[in-house]
PDB file of N, CA and C in Angstrom:
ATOM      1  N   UNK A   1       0.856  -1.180   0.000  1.00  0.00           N
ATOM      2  CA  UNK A   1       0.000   0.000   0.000  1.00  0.00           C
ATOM      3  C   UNK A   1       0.897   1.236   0.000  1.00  0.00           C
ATOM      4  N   UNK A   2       0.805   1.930  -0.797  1.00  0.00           N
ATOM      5  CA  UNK A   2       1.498   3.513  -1.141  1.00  0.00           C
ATOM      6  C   UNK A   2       0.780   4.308  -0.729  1.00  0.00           C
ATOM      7  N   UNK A   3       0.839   4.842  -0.109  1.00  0.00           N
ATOM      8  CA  UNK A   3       0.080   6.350   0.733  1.00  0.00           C
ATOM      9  C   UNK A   3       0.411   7.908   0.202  1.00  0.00           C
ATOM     10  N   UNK A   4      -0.333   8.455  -0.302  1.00  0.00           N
ATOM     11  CA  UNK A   4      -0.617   9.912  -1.004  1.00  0.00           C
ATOM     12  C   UNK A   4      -1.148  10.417   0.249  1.00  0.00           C
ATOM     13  N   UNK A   5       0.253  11.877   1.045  1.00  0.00           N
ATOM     14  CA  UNK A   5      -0.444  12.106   2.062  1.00  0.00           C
ATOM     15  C   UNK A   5      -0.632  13.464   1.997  1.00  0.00           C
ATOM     16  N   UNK A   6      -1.617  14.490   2.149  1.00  0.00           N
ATOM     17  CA  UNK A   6      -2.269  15.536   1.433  1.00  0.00           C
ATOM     18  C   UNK A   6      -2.727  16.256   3.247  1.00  0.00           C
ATOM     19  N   UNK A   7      -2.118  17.496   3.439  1.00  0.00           N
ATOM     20  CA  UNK A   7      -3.140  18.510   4.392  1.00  0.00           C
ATOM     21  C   UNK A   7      -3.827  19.133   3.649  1.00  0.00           C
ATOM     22  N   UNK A   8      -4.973  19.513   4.378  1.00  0.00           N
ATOM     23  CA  UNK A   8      -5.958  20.353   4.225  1.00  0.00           C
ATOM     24  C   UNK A   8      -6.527  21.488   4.965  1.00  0.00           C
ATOM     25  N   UNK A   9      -7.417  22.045   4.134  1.00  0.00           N
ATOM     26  CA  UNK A   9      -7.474  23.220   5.298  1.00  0.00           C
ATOM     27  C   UNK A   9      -9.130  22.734   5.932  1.00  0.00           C
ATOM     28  N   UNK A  10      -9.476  23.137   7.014  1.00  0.00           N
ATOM     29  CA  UNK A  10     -10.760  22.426   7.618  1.00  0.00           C
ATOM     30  C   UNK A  10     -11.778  22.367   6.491  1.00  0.00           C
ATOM     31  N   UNK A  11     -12.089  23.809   6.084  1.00  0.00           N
ATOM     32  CA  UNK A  11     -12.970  23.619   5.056  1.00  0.00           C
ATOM     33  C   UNK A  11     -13.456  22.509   3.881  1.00  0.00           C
ATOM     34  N   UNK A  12     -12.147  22.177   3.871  1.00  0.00           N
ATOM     35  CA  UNK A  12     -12.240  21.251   2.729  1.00  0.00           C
ATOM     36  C   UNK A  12     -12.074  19.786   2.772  1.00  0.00           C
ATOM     37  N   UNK A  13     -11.515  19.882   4.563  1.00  0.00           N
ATOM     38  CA  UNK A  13     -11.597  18.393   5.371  1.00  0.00           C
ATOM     39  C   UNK A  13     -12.645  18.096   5.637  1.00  0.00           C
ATOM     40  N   UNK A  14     -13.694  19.012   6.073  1.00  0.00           N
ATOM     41  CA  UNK A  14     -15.306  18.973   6.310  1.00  0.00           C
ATOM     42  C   UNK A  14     -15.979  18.460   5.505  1.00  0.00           C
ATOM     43  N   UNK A  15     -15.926  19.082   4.820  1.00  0.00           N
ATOM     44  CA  UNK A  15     -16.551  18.541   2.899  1.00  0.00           C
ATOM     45  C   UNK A  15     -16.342  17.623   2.740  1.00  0.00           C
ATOM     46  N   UNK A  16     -14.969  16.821   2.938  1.00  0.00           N
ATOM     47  CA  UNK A  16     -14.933  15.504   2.409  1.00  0.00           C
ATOM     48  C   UNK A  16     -15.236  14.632   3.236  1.00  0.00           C
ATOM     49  N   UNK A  17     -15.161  14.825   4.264  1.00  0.00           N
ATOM     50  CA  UNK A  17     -15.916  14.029   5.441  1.00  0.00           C
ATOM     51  C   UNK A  17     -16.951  13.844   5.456  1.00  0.00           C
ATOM     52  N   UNK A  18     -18.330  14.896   5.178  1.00  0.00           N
ATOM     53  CA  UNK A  18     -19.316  14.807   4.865  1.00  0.00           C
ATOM     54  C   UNK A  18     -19.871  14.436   3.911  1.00  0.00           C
ATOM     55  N   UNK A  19     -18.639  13.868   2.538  1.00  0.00           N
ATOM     56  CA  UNK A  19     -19.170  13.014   1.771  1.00  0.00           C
ATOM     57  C   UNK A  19     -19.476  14.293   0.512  1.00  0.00           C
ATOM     58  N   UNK A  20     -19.423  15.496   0.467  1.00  0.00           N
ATOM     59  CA  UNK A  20     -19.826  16.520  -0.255  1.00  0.00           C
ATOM     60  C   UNK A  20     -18.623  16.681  -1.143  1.00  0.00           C
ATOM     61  N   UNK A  21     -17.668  16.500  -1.285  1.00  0.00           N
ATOM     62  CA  UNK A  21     -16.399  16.460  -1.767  1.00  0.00           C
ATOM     63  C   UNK A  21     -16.046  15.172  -2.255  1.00  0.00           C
ATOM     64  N   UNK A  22     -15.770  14.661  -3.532  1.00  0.00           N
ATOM     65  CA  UNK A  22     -15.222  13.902  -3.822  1.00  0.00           C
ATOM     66  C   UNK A  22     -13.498  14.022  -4.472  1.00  0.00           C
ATOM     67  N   UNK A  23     -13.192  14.892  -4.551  1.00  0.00           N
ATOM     68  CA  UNK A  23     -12.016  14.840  -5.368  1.00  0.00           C
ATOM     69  C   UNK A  23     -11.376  16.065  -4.530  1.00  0.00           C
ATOM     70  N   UNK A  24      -9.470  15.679  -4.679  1.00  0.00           N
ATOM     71  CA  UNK A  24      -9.057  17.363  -3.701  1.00  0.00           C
ATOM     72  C   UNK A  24      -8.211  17.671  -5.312  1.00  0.00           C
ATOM     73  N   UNK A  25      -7.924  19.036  -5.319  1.00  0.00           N
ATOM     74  CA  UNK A  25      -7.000  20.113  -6.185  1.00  0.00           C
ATOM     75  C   UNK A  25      -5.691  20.051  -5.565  1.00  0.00           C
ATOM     76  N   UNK A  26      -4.743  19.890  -6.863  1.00  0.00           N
ATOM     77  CA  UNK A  26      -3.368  20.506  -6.593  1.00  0.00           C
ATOM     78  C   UNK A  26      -2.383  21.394  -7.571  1.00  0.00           C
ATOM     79  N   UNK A  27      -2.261  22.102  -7.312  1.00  0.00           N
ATOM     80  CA  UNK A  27      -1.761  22.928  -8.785  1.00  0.00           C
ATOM     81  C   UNK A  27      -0.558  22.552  -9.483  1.00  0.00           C
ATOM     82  N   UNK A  28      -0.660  22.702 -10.791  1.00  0.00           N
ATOM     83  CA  UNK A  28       0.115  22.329 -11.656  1.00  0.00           C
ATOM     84  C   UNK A  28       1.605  22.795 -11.584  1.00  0.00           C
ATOM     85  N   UNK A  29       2.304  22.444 -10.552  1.00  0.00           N
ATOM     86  CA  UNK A  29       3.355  22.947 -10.368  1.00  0.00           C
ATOM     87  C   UNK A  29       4.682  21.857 -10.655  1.00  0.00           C
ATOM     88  N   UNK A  30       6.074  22.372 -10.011  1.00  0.00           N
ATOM     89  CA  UNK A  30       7.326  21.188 -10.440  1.00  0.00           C
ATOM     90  C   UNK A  30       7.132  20.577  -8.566  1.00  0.00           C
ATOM     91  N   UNK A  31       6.679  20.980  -7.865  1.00  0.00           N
ATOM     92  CA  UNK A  31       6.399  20.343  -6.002  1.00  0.00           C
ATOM     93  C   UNK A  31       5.956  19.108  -6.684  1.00  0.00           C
ATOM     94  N   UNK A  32       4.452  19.450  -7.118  1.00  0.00           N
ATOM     95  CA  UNK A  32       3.357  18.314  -7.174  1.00  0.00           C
ATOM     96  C   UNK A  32       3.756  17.545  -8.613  1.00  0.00           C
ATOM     97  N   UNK A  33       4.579  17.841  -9.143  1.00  0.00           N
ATOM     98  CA  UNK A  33       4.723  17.226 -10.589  1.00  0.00           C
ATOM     99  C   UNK A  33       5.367  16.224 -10.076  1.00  0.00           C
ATOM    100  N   UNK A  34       6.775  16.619  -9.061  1.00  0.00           N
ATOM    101  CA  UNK A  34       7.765  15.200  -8.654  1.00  0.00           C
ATOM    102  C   UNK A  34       7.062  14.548  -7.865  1.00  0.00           C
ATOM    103  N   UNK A  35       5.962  14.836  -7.191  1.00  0.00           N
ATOM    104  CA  UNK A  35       4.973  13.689  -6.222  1.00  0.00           C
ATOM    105  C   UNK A  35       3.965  12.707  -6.627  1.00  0.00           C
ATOM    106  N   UNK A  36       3.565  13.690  -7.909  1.00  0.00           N
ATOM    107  CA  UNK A  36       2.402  12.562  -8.368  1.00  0.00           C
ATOM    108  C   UNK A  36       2.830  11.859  -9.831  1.00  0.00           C
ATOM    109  N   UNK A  37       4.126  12.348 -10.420  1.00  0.00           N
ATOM    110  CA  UNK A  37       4.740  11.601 -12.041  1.00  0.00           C
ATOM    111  C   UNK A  37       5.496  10.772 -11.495  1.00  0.00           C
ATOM    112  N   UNK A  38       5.555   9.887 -12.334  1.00  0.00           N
ATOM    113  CA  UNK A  38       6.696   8.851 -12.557  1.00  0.00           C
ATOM    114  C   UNK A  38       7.829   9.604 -13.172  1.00  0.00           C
ATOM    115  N   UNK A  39       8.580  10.461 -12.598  1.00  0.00           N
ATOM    116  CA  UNK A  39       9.683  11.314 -13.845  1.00  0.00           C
ATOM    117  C   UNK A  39      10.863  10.308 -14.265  1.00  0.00           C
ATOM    118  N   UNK A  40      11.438   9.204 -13.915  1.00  0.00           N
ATOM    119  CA  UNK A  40      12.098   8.360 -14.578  1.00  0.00           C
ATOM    120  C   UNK A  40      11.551   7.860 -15.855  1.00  0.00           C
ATOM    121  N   UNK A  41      10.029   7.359 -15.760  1.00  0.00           N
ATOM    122  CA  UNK A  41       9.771   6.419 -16.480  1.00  0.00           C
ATOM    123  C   UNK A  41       8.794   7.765 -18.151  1.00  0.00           C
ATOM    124  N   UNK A  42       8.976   8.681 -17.676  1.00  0.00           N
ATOM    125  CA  UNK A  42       8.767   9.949 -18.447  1.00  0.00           C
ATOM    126  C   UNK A  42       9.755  10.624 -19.320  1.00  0.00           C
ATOM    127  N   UNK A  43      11.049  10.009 -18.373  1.00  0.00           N
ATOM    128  CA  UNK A  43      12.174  10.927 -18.884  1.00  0.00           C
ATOM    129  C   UNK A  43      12.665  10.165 -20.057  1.00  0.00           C
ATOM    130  N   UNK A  44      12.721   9.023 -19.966  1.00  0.00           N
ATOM    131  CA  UNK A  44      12.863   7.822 -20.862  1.00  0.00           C
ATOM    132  C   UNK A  44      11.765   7.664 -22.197  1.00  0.00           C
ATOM    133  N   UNK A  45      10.814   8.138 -21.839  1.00  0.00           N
ATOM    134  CA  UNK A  45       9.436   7.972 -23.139  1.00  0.00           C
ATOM    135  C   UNK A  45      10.053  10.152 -23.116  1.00  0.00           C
ATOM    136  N   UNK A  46      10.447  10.107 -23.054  1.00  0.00           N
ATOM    137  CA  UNK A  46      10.074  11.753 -23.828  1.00  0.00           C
ATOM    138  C   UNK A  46       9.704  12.155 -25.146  1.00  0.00           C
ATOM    139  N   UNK A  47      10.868  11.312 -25.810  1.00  0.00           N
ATOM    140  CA  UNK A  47      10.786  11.649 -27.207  1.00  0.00           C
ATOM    141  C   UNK A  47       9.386  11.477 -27.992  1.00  0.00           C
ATOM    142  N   UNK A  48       9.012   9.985 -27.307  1.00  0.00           N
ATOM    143  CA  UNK A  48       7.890   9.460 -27.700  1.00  0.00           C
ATOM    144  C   UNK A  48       6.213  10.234 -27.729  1.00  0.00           C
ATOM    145  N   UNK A  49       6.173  10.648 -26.585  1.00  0.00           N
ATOM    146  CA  UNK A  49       5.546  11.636 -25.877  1.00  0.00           C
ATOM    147  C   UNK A  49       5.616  12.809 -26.841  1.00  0.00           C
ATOM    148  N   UNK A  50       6.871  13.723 -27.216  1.00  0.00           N
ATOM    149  CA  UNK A  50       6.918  14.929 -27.869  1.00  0.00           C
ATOM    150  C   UNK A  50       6.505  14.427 -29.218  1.00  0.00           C
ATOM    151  N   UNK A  51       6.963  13.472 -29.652  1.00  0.00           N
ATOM    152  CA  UNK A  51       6.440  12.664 -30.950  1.00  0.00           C
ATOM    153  C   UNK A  51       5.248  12.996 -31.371  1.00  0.00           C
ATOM    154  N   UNK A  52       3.961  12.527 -30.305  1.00  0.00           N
ATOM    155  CA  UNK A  52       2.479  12.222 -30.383  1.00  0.00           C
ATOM    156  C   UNK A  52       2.052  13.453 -30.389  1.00  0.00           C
ATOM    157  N   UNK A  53       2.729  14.560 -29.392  1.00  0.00           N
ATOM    158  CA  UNK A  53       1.908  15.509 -28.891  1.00  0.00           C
ATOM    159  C   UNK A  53       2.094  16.810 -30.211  1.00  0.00           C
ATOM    160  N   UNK A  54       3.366  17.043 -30.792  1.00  0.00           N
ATOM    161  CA  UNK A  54       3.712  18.358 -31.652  1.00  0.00           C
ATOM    162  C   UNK A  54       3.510  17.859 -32.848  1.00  0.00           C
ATOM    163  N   UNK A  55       3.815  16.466 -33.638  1.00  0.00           N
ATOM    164  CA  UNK A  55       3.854  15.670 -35.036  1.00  0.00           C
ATOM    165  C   UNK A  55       2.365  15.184 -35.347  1.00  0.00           C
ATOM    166  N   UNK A  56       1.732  14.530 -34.076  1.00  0.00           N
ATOM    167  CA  UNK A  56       0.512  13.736 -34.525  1.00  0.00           C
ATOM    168  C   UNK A  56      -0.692  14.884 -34.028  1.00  0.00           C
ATOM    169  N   UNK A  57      -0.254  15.597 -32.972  1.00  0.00           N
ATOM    170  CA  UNK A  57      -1.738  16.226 -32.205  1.00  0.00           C
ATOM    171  C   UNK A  57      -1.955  15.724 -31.019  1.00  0.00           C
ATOM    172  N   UNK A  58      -1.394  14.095 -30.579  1.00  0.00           N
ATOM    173  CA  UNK A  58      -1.919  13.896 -29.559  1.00  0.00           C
ATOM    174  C   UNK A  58      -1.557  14.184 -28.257  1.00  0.00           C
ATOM    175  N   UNK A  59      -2.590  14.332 -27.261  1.00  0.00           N
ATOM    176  CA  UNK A  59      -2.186  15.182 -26.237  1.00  0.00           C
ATOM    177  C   UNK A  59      -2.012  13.471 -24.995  1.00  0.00           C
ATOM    178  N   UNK A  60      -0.836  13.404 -24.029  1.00  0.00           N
ATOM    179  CA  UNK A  60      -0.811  12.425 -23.539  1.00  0.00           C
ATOM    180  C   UNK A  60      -1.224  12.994 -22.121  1.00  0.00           C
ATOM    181  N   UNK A  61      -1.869  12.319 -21.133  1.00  0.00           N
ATOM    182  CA  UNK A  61      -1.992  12.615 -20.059  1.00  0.00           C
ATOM    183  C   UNK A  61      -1.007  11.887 -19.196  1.00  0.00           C
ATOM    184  N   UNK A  62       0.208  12.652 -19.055  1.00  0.00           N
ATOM    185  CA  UNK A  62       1.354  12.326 -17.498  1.00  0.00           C
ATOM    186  C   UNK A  62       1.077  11.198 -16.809  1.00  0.00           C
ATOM    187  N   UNK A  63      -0.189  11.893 -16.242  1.00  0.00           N
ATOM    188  CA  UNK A  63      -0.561  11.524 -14.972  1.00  0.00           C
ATOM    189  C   UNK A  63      -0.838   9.727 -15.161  1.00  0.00           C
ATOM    190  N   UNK A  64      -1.799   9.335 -15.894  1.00  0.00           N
ATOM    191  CA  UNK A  64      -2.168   8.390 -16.293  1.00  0.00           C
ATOM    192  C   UNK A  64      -1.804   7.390 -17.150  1.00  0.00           C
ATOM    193  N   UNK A  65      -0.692   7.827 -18.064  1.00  0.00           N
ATOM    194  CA  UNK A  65       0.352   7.320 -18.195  1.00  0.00           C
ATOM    195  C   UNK A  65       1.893   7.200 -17.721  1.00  0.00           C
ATOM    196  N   UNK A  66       1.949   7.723 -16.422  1.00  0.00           N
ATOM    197  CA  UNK A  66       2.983   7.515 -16.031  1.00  0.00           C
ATOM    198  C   UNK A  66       3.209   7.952 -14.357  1.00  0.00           C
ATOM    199  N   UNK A  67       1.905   6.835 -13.745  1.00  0.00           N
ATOM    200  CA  UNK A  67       1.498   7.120 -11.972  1.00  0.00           C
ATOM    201  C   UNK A  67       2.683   6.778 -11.609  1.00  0.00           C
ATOM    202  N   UNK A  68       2.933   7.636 -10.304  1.00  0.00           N
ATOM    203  CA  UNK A  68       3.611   7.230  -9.107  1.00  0.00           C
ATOM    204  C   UNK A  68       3.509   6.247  -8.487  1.00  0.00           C
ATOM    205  N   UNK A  69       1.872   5.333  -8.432  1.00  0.00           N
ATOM    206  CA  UNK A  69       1.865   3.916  -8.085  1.00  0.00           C
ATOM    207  C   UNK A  69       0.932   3.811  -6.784  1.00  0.00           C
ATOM    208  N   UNK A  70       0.597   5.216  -6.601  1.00  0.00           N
ATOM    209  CA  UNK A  70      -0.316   5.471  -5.010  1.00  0.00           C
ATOM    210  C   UNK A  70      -1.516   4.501  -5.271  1.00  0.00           C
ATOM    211  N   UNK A  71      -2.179   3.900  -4.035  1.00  0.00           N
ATOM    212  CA  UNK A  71      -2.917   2.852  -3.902  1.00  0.00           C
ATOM    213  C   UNK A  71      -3.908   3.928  -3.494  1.00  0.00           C
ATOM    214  N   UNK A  72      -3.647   4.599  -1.997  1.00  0.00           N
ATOM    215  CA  UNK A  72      -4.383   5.092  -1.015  1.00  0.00           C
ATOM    216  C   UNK A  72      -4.438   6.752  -1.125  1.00  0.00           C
ATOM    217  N   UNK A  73      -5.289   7.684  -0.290  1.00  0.00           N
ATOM    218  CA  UNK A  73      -4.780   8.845  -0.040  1.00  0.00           C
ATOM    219  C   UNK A  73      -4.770   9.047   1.554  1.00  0.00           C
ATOM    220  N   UNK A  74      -4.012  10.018   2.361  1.00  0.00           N
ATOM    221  CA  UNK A  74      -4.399  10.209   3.539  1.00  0.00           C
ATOM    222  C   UNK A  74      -4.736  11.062   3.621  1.00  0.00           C
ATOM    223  N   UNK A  75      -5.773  11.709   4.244  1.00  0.00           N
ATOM    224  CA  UNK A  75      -6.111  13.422   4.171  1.00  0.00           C
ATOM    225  C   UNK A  75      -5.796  13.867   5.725  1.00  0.00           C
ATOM    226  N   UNK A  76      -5.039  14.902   5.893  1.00  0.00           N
ATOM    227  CA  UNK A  76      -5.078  15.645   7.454  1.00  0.00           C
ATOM    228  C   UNK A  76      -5.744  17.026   7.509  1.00  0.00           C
ATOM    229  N   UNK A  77      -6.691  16.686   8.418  1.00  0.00           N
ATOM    230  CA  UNK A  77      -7.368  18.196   8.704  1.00  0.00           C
ATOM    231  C   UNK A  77      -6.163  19.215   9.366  1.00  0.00           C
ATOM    232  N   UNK A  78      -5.593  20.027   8.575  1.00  0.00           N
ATOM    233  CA  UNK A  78      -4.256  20.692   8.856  1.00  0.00           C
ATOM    234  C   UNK A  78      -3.336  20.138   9.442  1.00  0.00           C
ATOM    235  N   UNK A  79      -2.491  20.645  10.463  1.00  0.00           N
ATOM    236  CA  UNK A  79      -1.904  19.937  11.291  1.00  0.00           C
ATOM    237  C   UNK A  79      -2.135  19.139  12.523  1.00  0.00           C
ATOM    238  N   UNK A  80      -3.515  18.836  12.595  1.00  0.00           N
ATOM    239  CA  UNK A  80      -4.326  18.148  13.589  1.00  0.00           C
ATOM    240  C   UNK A  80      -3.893  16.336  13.079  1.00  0.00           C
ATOM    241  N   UNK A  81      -3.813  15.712  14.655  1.00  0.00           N
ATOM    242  CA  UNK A  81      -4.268  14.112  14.436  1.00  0.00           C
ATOM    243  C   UNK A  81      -5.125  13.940  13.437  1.00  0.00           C
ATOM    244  N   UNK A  82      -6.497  14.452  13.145  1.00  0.00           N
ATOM    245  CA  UNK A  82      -7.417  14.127  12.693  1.00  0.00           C
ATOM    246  C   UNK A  82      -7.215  13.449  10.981  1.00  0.00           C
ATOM    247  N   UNK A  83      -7.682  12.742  11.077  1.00  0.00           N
ATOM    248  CA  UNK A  83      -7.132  12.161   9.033  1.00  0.00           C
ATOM    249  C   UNK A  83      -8.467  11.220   8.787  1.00  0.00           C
ATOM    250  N   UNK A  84      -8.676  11.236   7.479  1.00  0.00           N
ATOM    251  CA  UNK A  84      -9.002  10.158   6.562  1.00  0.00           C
ATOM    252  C   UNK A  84      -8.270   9.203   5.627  1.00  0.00           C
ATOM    253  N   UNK A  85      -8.688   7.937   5.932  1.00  0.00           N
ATOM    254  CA  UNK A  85      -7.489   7.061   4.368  1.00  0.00           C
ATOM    255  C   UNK A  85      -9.014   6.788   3.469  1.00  0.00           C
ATOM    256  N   UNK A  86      -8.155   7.266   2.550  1.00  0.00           N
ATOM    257  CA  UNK A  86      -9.462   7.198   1.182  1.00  0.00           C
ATOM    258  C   UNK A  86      -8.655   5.906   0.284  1.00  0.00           C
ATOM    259  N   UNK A  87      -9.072   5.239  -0.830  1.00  0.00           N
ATOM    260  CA  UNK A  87      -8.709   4.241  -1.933  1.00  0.00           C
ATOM    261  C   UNK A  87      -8.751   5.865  -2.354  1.00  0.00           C
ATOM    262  N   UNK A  88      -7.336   5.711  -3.633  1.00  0.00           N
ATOM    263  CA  UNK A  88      -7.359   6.180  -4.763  1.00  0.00           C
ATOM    264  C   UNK A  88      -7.943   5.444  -6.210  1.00  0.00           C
ATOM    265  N   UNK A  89      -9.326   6.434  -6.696  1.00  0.00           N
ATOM    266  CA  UNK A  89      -9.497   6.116  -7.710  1.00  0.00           C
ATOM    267  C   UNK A  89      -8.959   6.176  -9.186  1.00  0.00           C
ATOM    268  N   UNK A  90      -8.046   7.722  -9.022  1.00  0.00           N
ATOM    269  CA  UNK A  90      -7.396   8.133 -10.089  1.00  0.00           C
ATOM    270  C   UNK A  90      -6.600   9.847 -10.051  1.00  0.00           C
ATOM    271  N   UNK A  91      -5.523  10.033 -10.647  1.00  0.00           N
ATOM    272  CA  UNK A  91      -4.921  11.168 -10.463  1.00  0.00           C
ATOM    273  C   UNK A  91      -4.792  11.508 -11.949  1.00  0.00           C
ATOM    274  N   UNK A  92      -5.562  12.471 -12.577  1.00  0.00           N
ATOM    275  CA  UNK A  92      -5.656  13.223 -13.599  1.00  0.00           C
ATOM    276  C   UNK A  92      -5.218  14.705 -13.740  1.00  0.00           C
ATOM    277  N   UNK A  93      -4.749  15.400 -15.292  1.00  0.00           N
ATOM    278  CA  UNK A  93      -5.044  16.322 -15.281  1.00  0.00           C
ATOM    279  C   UNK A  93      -6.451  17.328 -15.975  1.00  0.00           C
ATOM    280  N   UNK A  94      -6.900  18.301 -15.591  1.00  0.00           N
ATOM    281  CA  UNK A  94      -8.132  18.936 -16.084  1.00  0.00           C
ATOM    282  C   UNK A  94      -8.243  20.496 -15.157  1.00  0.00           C
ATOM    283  N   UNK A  95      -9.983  20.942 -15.309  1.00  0.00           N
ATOM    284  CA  UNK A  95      -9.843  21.634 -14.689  1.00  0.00           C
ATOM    285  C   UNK A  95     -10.781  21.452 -13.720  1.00  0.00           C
ATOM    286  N   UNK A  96     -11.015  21.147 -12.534  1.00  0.00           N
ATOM    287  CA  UNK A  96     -12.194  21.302 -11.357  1.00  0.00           C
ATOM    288  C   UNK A  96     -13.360  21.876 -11.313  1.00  0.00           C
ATOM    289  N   UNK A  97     -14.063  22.012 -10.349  1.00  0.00           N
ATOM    290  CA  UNK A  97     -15.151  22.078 -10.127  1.00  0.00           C
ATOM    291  C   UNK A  97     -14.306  23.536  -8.982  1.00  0.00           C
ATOM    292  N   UNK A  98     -14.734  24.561  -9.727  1.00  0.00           N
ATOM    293  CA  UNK A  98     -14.925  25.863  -8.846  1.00  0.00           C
ATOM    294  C   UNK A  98     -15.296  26.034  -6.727  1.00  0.00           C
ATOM    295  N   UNK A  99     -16.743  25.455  -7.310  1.00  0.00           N
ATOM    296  CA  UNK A  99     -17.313  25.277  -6.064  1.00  0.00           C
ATOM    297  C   UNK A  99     -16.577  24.436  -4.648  1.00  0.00           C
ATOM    298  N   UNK A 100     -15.652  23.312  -5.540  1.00  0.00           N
ATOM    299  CA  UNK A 100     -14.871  22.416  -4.540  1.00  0.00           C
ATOM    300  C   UNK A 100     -13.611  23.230  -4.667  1.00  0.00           C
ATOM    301  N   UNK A 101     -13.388  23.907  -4.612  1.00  0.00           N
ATOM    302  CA  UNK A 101     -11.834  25.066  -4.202  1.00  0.00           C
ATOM    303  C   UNK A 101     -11.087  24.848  -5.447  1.00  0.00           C
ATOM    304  N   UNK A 102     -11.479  24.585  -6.751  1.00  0.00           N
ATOM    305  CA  UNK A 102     -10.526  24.497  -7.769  1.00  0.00           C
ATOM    306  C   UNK A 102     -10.094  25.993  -8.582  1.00  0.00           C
ATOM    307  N   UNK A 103      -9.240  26.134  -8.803  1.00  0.00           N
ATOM    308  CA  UNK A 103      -8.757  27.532  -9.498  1.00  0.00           C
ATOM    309  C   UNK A 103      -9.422  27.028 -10.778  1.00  0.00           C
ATOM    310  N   UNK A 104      -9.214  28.479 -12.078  1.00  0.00           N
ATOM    311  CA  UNK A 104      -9.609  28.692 -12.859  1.00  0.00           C
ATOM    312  C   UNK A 104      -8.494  27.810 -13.942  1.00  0.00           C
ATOM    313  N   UNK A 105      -7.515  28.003 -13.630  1.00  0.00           N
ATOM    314  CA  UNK A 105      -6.395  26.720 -14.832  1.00  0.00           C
ATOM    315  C   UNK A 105      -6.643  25.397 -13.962  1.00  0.00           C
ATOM    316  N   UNK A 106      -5.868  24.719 -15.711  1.00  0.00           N
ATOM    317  CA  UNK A 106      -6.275  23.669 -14.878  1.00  0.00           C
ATOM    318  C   UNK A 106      -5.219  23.319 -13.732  1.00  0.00           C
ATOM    319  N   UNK A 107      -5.646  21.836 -13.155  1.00  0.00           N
ATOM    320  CA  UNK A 107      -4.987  20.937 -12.139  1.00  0.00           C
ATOM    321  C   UNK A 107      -4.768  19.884 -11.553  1.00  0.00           C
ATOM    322  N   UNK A 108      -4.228  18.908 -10.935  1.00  0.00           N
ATOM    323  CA  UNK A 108      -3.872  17.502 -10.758  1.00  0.00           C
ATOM    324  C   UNK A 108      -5.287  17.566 -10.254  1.00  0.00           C
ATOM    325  N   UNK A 109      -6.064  17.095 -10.661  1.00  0.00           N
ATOM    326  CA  UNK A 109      -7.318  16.350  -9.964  1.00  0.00           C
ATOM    327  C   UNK A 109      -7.330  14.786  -9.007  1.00  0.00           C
ATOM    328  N   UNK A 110      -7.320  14.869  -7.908  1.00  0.00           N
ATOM    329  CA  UNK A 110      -6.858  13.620  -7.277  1.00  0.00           C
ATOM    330  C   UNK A 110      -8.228  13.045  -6.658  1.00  0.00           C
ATOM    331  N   UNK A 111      -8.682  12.035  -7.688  1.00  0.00           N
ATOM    332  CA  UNK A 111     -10.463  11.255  -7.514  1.00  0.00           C
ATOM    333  C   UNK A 111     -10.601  10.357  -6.199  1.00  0.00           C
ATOM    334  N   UNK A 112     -10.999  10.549  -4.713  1.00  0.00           N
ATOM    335  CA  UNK A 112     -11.000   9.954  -3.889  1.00  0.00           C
ATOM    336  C   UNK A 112     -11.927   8.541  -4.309  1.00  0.00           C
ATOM    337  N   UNK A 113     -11.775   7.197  -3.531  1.00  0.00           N
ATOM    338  CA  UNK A 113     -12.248   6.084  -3.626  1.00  0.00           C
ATOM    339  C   UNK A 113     -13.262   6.242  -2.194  1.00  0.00           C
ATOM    340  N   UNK A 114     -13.097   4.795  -1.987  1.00  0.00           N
ATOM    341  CA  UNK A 114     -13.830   4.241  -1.278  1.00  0.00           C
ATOM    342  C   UNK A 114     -13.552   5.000   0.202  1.00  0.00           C
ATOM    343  N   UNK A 115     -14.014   5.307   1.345  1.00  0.00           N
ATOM    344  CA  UNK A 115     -13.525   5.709   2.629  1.00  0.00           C
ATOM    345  C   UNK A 115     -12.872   4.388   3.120  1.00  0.00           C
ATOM    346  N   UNK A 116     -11.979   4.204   3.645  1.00  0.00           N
ATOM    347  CA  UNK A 116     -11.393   3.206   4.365  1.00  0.00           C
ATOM    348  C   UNK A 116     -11.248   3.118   6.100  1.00  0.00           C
ATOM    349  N   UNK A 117     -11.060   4.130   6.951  1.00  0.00           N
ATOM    350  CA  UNK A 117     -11.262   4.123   8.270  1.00  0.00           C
ATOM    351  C   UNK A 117     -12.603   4.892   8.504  1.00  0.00           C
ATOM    352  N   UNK A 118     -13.104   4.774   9.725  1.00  0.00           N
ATOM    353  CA  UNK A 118     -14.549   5.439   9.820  1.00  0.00           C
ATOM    354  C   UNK A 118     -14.150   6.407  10.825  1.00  0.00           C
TER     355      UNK A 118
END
C-alpha cells in the first residue's frame, strides 16, 4: 500500500468528510509534478511523448500514463491528528469544479475512492 499524504485546510476536510467532496485540487506545479509523475519512467518515453503531442496532435496525459503507483490517499485536517485514508481512484489532469476550491487553470485532480477508516 502507497500512501498519497495531502493537508488540508478544515474547510475542505469537512466537505470531504461529509461526503460533499469527492475529489481534492493541486496545482500544476514542479512540487506536485515530482509527487504525483513517474519522472524516470517519463524521462525515458520523452521523445515518444513529444512525438504524439507536436507531429501527430496527440495530447498524452502524465498523470495516467505515467502514476507514481499510489494505492491510497491520507487526508489531514491541517496539522491536527485528525485524518481520513481514502482508496485512490485516479490522479488526472483537467480543470475542477470551482465550487470544490478548484482555481480557474487547470490541475492535478486527485479522484477519492472508497472511505477506508470510519
Amino acid at each position: 500500500m502507497k500512501i498519497l499524504h495531502l493537508s488540508l485546510k478544515a474547510k475542505w476536510y469537512d466537505m470531504i468528510e461529509r461526503g460533499e467532496k469527492t475529489e481534492e485540487y493541486r496545482e500544476i506545479k514542479p512540487y506536485w509534478e515530482k509527487r504525483l509523475i513517474d519522472y524516470k519512467a517519463l524521462k525515458a518515453n520523452y521523445q515518444a511523448i513529444a512525438l504524439k503531442r507536436y507531429m501527430l496532435g496527440i495530447w498524452t496525459d502524465v498523470c495516467k500514463a505515467f502514476p507514481r503507483g499510489y494505492t491510497h490517499v491520507l487526508l489531514r485536517r491541517g496539522y491536527t491528528k485528525r485524518t481520513l485514508l481514502f482508496g485512490l481512484d485516479e490522479i488526472k489532469m483537467g480543470t475542477g469544479n470551482p465550487d470544490l476550491g478548484a482555481p480557474e487553470e487547470p490541475v492535478f485532480i486527485i479522484k477519492l475512492g472508497e472511505r477506508c477508516n470510519q
